[in-house]
C-alpha atoms as a PDB file:
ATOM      1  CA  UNK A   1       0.000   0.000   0.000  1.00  0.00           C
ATOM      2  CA  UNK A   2       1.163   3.510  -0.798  1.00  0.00           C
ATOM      3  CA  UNK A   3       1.491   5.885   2.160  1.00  0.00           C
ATOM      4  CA  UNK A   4      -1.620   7.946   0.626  1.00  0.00           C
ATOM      5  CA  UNK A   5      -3.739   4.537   1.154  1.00  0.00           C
ATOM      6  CA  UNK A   6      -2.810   3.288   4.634  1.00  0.00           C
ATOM      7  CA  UNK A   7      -3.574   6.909   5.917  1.00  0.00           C
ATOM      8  CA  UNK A   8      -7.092   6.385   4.262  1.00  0.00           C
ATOM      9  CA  UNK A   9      -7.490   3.187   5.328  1.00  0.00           C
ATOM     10  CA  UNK A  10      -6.854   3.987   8.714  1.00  0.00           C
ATOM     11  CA  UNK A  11      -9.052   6.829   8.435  1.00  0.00           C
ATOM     12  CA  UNK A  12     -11.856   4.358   7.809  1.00  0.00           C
ATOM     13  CA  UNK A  13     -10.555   2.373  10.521  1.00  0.00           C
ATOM     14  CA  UNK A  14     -11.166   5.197  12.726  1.00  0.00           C
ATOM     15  CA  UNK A  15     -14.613   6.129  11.384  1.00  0.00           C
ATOM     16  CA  UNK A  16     -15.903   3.004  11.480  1.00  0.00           C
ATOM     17  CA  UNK A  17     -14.702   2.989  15.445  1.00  0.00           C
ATOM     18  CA  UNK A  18     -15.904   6.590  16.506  1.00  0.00           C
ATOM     19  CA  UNK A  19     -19.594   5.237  14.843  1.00  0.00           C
ATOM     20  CA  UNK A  20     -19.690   1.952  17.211  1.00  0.00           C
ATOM     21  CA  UNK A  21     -18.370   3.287  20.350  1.00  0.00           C
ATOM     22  CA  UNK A  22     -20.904   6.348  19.858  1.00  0.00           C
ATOM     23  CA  UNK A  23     -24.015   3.954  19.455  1.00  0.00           C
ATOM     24  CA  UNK A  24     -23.319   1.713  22.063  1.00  0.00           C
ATOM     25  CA  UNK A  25     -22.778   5.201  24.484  1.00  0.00           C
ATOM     26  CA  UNK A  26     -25.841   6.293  23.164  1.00  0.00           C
ATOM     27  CA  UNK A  27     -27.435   3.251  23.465  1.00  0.00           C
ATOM     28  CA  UNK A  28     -27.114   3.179  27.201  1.00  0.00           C
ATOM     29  CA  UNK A  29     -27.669   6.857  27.076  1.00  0.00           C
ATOM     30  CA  UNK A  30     -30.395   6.626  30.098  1.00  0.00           C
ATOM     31  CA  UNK A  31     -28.329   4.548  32.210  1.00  0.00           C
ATOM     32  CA  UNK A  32     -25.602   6.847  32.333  1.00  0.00           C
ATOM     33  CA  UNK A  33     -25.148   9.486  34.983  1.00  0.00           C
ATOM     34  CA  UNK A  34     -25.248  12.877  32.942  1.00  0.00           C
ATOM     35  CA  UNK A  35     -22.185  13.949  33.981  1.00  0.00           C
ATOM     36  CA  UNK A  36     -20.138  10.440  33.556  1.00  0.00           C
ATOM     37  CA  UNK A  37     -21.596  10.582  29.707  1.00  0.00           C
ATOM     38  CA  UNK A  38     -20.077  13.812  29.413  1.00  0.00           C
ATOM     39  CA  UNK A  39     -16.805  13.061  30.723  1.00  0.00           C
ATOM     40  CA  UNK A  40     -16.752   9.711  28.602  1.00  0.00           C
ATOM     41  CA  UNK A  41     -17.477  11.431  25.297  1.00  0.00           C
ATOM     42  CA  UNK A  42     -14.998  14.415  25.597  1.00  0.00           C
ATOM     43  CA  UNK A  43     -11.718  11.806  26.862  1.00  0.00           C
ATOM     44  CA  UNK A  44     -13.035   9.140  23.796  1.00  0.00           C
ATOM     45  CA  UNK A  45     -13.261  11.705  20.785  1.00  0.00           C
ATOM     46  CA  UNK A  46     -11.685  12.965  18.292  1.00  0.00           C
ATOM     47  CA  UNK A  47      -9.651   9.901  19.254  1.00  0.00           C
ATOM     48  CA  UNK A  48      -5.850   9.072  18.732  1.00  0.00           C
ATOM     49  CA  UNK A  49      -3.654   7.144  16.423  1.00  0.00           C
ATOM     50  CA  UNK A  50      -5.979   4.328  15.766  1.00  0.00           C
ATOM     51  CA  UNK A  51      -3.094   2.238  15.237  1.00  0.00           C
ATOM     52  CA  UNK A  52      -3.926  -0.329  17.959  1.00  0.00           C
ATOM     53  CA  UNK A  53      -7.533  -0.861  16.226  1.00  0.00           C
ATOM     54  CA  UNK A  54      -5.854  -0.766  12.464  1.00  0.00           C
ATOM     55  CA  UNK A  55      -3.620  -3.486  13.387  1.00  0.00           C
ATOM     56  CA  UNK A  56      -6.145  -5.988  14.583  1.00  0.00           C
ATOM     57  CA  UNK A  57      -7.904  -4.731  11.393  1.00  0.00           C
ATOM     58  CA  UNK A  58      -4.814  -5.239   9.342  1.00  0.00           C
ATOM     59  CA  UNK A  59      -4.397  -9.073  10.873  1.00  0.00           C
ATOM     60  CA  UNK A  60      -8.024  -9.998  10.439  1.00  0.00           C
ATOM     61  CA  UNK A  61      -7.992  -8.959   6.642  1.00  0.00           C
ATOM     62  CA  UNK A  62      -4.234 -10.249   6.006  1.00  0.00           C
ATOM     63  CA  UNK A  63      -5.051 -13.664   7.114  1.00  0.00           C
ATOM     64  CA  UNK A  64      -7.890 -13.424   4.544  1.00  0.00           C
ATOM     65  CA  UNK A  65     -11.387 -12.594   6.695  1.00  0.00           C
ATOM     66  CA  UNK A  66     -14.083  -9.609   6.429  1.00  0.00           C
ATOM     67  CA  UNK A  67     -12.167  -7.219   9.429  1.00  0.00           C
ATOM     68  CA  UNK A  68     -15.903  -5.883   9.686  1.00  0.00           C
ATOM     69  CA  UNK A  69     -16.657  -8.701  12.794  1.00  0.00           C
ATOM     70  CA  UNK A  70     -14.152  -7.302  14.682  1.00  0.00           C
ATOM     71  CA  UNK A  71     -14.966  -4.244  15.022  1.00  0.00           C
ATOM     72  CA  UNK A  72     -16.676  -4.583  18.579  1.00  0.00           C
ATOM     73  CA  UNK A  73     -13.190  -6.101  19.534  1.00  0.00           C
ATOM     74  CA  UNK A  74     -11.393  -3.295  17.924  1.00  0.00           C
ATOM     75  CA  UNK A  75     -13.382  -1.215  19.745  1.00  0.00           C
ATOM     76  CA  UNK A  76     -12.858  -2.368  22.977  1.00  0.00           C
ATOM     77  CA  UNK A  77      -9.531  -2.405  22.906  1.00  0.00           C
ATOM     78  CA  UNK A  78      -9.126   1.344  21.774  1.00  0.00           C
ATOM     79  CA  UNK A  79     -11.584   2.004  25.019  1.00  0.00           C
ATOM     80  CA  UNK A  80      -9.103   0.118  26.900  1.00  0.00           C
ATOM     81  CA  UNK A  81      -5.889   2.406  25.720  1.00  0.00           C
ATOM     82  CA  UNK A  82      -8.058   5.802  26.432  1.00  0.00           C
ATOM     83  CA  UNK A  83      -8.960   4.181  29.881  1.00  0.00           C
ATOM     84  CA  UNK A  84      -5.146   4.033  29.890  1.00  0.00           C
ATOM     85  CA  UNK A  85      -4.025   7.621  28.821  1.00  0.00           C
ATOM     86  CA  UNK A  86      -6.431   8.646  31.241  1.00  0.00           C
ATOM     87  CA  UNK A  87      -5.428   6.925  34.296  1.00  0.00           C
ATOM     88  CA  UNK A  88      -1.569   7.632  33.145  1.00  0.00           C
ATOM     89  CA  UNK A  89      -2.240  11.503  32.963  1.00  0.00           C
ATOM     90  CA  UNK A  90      -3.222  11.760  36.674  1.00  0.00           C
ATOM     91  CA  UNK A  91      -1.369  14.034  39.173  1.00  0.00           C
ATOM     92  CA  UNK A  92      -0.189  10.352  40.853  1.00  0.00           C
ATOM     93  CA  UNK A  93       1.349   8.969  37.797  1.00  0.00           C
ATOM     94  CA  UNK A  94       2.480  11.525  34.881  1.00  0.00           C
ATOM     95  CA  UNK A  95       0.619  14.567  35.910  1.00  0.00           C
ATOM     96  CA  UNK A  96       0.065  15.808  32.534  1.00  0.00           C
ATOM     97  CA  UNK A  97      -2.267  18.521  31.803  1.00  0.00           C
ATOM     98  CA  UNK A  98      -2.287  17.975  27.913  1.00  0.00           C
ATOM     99  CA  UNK A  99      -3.717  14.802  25.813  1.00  0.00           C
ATOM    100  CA  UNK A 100      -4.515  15.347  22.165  1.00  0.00           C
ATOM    101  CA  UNK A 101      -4.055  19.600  21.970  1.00  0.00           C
ATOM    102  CA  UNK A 102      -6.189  19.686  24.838  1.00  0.00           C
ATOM    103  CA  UNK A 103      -6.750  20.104  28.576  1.00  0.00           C
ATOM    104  CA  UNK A 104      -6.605  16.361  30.003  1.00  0.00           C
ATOM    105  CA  UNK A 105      -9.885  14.404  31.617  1.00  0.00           C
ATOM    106  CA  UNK A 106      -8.745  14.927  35.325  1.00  0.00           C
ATOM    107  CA  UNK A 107      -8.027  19.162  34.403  1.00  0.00           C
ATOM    108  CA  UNK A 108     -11.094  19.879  32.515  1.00  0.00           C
ATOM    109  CA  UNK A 109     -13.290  18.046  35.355  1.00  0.00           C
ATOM    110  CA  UNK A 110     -12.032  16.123  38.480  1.00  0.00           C
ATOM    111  CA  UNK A 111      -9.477  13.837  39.511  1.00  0.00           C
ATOM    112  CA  UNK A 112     -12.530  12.103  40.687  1.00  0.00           C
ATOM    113  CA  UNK A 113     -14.644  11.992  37.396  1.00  0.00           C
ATOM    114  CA  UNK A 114     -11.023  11.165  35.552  1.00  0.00           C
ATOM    115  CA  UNK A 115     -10.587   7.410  37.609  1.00  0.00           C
ATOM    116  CA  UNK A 116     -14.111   6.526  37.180  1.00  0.00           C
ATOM    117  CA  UNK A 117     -14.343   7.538  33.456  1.00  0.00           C
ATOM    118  CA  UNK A 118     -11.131   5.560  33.135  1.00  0.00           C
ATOM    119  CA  UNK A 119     -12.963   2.930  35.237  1.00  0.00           C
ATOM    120  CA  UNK A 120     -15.777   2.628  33.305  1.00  0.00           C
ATOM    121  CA  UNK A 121     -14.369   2.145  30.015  1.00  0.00           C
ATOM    122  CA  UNK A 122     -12.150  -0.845  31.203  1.00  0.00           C
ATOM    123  CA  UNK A 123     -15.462  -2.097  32.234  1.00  0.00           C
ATOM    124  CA  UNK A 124     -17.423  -1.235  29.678  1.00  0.00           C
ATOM    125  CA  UNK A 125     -14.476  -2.593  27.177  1.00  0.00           C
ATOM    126  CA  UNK A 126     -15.583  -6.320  28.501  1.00  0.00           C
ATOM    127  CA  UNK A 127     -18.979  -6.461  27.912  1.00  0.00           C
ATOM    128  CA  UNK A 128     -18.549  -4.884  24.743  1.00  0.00           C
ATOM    129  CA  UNK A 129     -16.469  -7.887  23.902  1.00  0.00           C
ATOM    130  CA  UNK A 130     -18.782 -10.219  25.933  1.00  0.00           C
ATOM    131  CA  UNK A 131     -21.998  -9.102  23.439  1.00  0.00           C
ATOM    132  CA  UNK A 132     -20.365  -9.410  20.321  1.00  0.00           C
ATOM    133  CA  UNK A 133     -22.668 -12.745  19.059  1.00  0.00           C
ATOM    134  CA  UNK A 134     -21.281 -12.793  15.588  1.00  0.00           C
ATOM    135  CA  UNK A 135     -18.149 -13.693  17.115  1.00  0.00           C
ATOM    136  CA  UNK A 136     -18.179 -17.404  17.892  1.00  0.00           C
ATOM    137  CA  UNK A 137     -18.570 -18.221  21.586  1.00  0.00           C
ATOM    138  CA  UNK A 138     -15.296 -19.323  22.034  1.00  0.00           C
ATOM    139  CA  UNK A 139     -13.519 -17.305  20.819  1.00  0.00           C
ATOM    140  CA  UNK A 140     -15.234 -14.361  22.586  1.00  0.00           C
ATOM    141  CA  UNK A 141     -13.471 -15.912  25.492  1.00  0.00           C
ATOM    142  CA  UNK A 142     -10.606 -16.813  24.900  1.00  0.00           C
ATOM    143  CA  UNK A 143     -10.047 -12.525  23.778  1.00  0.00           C
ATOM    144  CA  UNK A 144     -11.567 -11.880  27.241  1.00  0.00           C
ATOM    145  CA  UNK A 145      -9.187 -13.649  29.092  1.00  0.00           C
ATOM    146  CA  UNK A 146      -6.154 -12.443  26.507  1.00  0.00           C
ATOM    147  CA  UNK A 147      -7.275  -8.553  27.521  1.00  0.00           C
ATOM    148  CA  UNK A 148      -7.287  -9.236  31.104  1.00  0.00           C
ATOM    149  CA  UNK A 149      -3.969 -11.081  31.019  1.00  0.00           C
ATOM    150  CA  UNK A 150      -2.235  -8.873  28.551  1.00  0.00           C
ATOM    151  CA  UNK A 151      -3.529  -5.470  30.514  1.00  0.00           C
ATOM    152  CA  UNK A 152      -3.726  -6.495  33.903  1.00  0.00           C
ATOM    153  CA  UNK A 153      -1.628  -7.165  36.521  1.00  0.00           C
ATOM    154  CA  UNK A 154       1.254  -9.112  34.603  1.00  0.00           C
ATOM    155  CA  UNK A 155       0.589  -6.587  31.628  1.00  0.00           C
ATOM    156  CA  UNK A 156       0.419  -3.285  30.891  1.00  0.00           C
ATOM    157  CA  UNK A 157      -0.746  -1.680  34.111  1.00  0.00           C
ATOM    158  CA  UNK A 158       1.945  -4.076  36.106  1.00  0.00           C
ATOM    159  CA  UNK A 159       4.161  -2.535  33.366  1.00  0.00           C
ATOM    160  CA  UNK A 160       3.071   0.657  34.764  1.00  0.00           C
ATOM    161  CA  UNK A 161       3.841  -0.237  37.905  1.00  0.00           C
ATOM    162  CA  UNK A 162       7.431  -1.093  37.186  1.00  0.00           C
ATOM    163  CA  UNK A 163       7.761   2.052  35.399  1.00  0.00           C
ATOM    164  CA  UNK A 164       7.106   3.811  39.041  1.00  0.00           C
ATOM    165  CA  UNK A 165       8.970   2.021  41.139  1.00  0.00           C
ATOM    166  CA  UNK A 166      11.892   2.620  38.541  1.00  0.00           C
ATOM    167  CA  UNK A 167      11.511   6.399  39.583  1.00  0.00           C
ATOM    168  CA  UNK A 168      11.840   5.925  43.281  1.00  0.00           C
ATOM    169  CA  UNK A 169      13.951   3.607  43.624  1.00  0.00           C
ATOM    170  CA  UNK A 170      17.347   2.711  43.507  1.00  0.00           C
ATOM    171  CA  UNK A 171      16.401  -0.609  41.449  1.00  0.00           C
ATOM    172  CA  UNK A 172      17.326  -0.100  37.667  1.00  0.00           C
ATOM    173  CA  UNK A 173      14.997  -1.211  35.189  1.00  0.00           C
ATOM    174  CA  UNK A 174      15.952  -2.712  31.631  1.00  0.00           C
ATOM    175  CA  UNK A 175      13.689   0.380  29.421  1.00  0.00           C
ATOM    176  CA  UNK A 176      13.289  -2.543  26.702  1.00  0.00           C
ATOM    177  CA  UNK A 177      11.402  -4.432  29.248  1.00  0.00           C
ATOM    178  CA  UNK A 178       9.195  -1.736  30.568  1.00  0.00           C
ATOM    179  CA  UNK A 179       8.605  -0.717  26.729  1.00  0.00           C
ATOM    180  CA  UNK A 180       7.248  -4.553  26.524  1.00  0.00           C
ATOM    181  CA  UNK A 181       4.851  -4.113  29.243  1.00  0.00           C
ATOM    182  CA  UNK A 182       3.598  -0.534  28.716  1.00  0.00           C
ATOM    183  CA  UNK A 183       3.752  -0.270  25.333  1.00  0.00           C
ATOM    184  CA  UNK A 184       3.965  -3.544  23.163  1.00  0.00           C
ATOM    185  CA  UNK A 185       1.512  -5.472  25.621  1.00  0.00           C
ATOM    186  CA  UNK A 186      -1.279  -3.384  23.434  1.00  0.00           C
ATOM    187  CA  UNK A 187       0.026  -3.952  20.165  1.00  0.00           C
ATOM    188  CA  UNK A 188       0.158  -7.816  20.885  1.00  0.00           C
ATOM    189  CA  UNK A 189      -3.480  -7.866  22.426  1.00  0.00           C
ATOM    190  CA  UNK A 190      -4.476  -6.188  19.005  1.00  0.00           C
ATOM    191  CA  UNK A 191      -2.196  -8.817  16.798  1.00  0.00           C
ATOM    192  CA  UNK A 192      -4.083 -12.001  18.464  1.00  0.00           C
ATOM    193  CA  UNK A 193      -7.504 -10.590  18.517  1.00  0.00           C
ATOM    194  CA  UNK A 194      -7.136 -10.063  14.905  1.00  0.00           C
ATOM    195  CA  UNK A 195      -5.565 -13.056  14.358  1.00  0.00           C
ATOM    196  CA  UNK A 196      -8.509 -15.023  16.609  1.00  0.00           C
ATOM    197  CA  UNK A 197     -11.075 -12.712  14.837  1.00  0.00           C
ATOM    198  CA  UNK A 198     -10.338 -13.883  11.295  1.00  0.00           C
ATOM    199  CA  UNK A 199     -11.080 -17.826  12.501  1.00  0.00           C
ATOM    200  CA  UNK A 200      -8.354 -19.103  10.222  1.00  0.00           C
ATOM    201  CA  UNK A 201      -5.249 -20.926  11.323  1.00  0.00           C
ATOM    202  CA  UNK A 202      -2.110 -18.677  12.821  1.00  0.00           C
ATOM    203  CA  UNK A 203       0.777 -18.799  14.441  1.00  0.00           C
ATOM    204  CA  UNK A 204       0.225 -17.647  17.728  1.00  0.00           C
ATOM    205  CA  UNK A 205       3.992 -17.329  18.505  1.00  0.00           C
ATOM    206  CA  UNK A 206       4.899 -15.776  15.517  1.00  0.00           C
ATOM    207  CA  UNK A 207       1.759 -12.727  16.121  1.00  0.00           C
ATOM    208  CA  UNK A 208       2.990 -12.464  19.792  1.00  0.00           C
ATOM    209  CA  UNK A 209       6.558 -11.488  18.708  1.00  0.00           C
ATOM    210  CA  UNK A 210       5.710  -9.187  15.898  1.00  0.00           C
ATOM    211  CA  UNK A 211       3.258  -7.273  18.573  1.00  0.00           C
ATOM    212  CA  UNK A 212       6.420  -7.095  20.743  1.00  0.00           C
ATOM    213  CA  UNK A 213       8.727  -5.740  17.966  1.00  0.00           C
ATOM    214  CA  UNK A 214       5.357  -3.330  16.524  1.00  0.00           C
ATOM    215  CA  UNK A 215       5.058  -2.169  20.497  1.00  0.00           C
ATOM    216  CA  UNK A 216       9.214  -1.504  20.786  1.00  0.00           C
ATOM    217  CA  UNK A 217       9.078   0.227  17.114  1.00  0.00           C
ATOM    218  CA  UNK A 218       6.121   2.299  17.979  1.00  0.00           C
ATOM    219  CA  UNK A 219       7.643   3.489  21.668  1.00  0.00           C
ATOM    220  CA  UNK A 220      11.558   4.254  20.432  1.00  0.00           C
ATOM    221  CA  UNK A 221      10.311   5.949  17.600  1.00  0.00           C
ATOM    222  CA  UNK A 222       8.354   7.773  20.290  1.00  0.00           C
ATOM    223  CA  UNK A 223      10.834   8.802  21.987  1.00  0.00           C
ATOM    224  CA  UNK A 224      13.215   9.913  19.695  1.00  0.00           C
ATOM    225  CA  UNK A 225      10.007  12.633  18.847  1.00  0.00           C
ATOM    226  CA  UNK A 226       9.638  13.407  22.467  1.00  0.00           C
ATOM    227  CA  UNK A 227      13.839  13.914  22.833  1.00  0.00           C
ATOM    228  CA  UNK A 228      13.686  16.124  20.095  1.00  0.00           C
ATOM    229  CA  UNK A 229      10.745  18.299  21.134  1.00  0.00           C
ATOM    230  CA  UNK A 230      12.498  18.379  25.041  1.00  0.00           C
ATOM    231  CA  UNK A 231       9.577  16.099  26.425  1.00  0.00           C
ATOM    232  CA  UNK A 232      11.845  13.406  28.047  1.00  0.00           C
ATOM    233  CA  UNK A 233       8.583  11.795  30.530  1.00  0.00           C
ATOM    234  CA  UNK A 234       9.698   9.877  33.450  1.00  0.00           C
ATOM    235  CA  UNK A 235      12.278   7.868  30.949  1.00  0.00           C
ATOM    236  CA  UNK A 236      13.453   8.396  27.564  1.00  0.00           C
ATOM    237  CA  UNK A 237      15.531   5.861  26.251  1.00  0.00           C
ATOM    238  CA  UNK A 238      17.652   8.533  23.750  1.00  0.00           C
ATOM    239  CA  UNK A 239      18.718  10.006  26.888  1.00  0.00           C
ATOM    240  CA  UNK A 240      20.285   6.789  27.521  1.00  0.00           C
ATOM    241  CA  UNK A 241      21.490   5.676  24.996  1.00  0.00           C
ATOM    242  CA  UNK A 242      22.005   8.550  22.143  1.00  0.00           C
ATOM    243  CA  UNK A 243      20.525   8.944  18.924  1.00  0.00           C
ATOM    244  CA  UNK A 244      22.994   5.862  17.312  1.00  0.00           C
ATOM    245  CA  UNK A 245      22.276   3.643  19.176  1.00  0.00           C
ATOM    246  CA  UNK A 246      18.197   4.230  19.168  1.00  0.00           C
ATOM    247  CA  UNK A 247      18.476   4.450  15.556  1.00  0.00           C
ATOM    248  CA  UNK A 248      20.091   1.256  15.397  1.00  0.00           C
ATOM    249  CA  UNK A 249      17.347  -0.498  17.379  1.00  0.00           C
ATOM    250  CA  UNK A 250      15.165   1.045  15.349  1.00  0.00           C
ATOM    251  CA  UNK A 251      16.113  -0.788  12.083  1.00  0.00           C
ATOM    252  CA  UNK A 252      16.509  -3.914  13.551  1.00  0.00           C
ATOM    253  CA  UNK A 253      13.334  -3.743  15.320  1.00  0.00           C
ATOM    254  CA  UNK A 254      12.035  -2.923  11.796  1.00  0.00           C
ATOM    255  CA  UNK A 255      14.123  -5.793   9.745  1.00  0.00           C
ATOM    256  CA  UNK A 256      12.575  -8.505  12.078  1.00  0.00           C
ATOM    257  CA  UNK A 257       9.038  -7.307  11.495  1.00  0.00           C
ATOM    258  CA  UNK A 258       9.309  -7.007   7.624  1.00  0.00           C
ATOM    259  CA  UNK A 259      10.451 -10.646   8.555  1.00  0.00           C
ATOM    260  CA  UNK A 260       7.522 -11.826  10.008  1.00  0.00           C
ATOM    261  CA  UNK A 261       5.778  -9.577   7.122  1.00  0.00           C
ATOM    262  CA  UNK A 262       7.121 -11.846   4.659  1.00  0.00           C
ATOM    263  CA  UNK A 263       7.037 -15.565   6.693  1.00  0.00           C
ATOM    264  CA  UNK A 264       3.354 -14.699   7.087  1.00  0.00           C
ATOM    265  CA  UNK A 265       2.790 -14.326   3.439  1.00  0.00           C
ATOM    266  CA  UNK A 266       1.101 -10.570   4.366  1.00  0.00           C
ATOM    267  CA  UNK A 267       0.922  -9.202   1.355  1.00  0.00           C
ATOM    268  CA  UNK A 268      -2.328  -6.715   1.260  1.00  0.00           C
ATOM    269  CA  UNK A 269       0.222  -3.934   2.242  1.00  0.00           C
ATOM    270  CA  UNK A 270      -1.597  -3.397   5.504  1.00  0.00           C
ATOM    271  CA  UNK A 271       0.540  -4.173   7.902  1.00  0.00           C
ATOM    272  CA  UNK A 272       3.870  -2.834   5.941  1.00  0.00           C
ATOM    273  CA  UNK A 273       1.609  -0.190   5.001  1.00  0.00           C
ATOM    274  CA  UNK A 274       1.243   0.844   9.009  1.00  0.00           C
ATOM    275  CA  UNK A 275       4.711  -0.785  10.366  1.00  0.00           C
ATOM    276  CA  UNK A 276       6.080   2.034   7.673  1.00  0.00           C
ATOM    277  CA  UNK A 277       3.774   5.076   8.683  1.00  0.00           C
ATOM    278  CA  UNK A 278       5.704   4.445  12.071  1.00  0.00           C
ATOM    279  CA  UNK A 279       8.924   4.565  10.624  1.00  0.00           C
ATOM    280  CA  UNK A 280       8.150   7.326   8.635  1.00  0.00           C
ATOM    281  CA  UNK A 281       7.716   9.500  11.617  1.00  0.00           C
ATOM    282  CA  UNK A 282      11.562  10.245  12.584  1.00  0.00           C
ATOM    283  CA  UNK A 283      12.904  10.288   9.311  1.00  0.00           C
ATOM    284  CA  UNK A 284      13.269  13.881   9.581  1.00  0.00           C
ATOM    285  CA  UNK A 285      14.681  13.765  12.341  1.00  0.00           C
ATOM    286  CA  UNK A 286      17.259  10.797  11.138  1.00  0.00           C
ATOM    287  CA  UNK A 287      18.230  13.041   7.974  1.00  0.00           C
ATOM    288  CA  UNK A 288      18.847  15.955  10.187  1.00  0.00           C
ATOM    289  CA  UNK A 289      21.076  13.792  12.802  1.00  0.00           C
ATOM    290  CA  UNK A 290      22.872  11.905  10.173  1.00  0.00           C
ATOM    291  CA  UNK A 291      23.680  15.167   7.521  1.00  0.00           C
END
């Protein structure tokens, strides 16, 4: 795929999102407290990347199926990273008071309303997973117990958790791993629920790695952004380890997923298509360290 058609298809990725997750809030509409609705609908829209729901897209159609079934799933799962981003901008963890060019959840209302909202969506993020009846029993599951294992407590919030303790402490923390936890946890949770989705034949292995190397692509790439613009965070591996070396990382990180690209036999583009739109985003930055 050109770069011209993965932004468009994630575009429709994203539209196709935004439509679901605003019927089923408007579904429940008269269940919600007022002010919870409110809160829910300004930290869920306009929305982010997309990139989490585009790759469990991407998956679904590469391994030949209609991505259209999971789009509950793909849903969910961006509910769960804006429960996330959320919880992660509070004054106890990053105490940011920006998400998206605007005020975050917990500064334009209440710490308060800012945990529950998060609350709720990690909630709401199961059942919408649990009512999705064109997905085979099963497999409905089986993804239920892959989002609690790869965001809970051995996944990206115990990720999180690491990722504090590493800022009090004396302990010192491999950044790779807490990348893996924070970061690629997400991106592997999308891979397999696409993969699962589709109801063909995968290699589980195989999905789990490339969501590891996707995650680790997606979070040094990050940070070689946030270096350059001075926003460091609690850890930034460039500060670490120098432009080289992160650049390095990166194309290795990026040679073993055009790898799995190829051992896969994914060739709609889709998941080049978005593995390149990732790359794409420092090589400004690469031509003005390397000139």
């Amino acid at each position: 795929m050109q770069m011209n058609d993965i932004n468009a298809y994630i575009a429709s990725v994203k539209s196709r999102i935004d439509l679901f997750v605003e019927q089923y809030f408007s579904s429940k509409r008269e269940e919600i407290p007022y002010r919870l609705y409110e809160v829910i609908n300004y930290a869920v829209f306009p929305g982010g990347k997309m990139l989490r729901p585009a790759l469990l897209f991407g998956v679904c159609e590469e391994l030949g199926s209609n991505p259209q079934i999971a789009l509950p799933v793909a849903s969910a799962i961006e509910l769960i990273h804006t429960f996330s981003l959320i919880h992660d901008d509070l004054p106890c963890m990053d105490n940011d008071d920006y998400r998206r060019g605007r005020e975050t959840v917990h500064k334009k209302y209440s710490e308060a309303l800012a945990l529950l909202s998060g609350d709720a969506l990690l909630a709401d993020a199961f059942g919408i997973v649990a009512d999705a009846d064109k997905i085979p029993e099963g497999t409905r599951c089986r993804i239920i117990g892959m989002i609690s294992h790869y965001v809970g407590s051995s996944g990206m919030i115990g990720g999180q958790v690491l990722d504090i303790e590493s800022q009090n402490s004396q302990i010192a923390f491999d950044p790779v791993t807490l990348i893996r936890l924070k970061t690629s946890n997400m991106f592997i949770l999308a891979s397999l629920c696409g993969a699962l989705c589709s109801g063909r034949t995968f290699q589980e292995e195989g999905i789990i790695k490339f969501g590891e190397d996707f995650g680790l692509l997606f979070q040094l790439t990050d940070d070689i952004i946030d270096f350059r613009q001075d926003k460091k965070g609690s850890f930034n591996i460039v500060m670490r380890d120098g432009f080289s070396r992160v650049f390095k990382q990166v194309d290795e990180t990026y040679s073993r997923i055009i790898k799995f690209i190829e051992i896969s036999e994914f060739n709609l583009g889709i998941i080049k298509g978005i593995t390149d739109l990732v790359l794409k985003r420092v090589e400004n930055i690469r031509n003005a360290e390397e000139s």
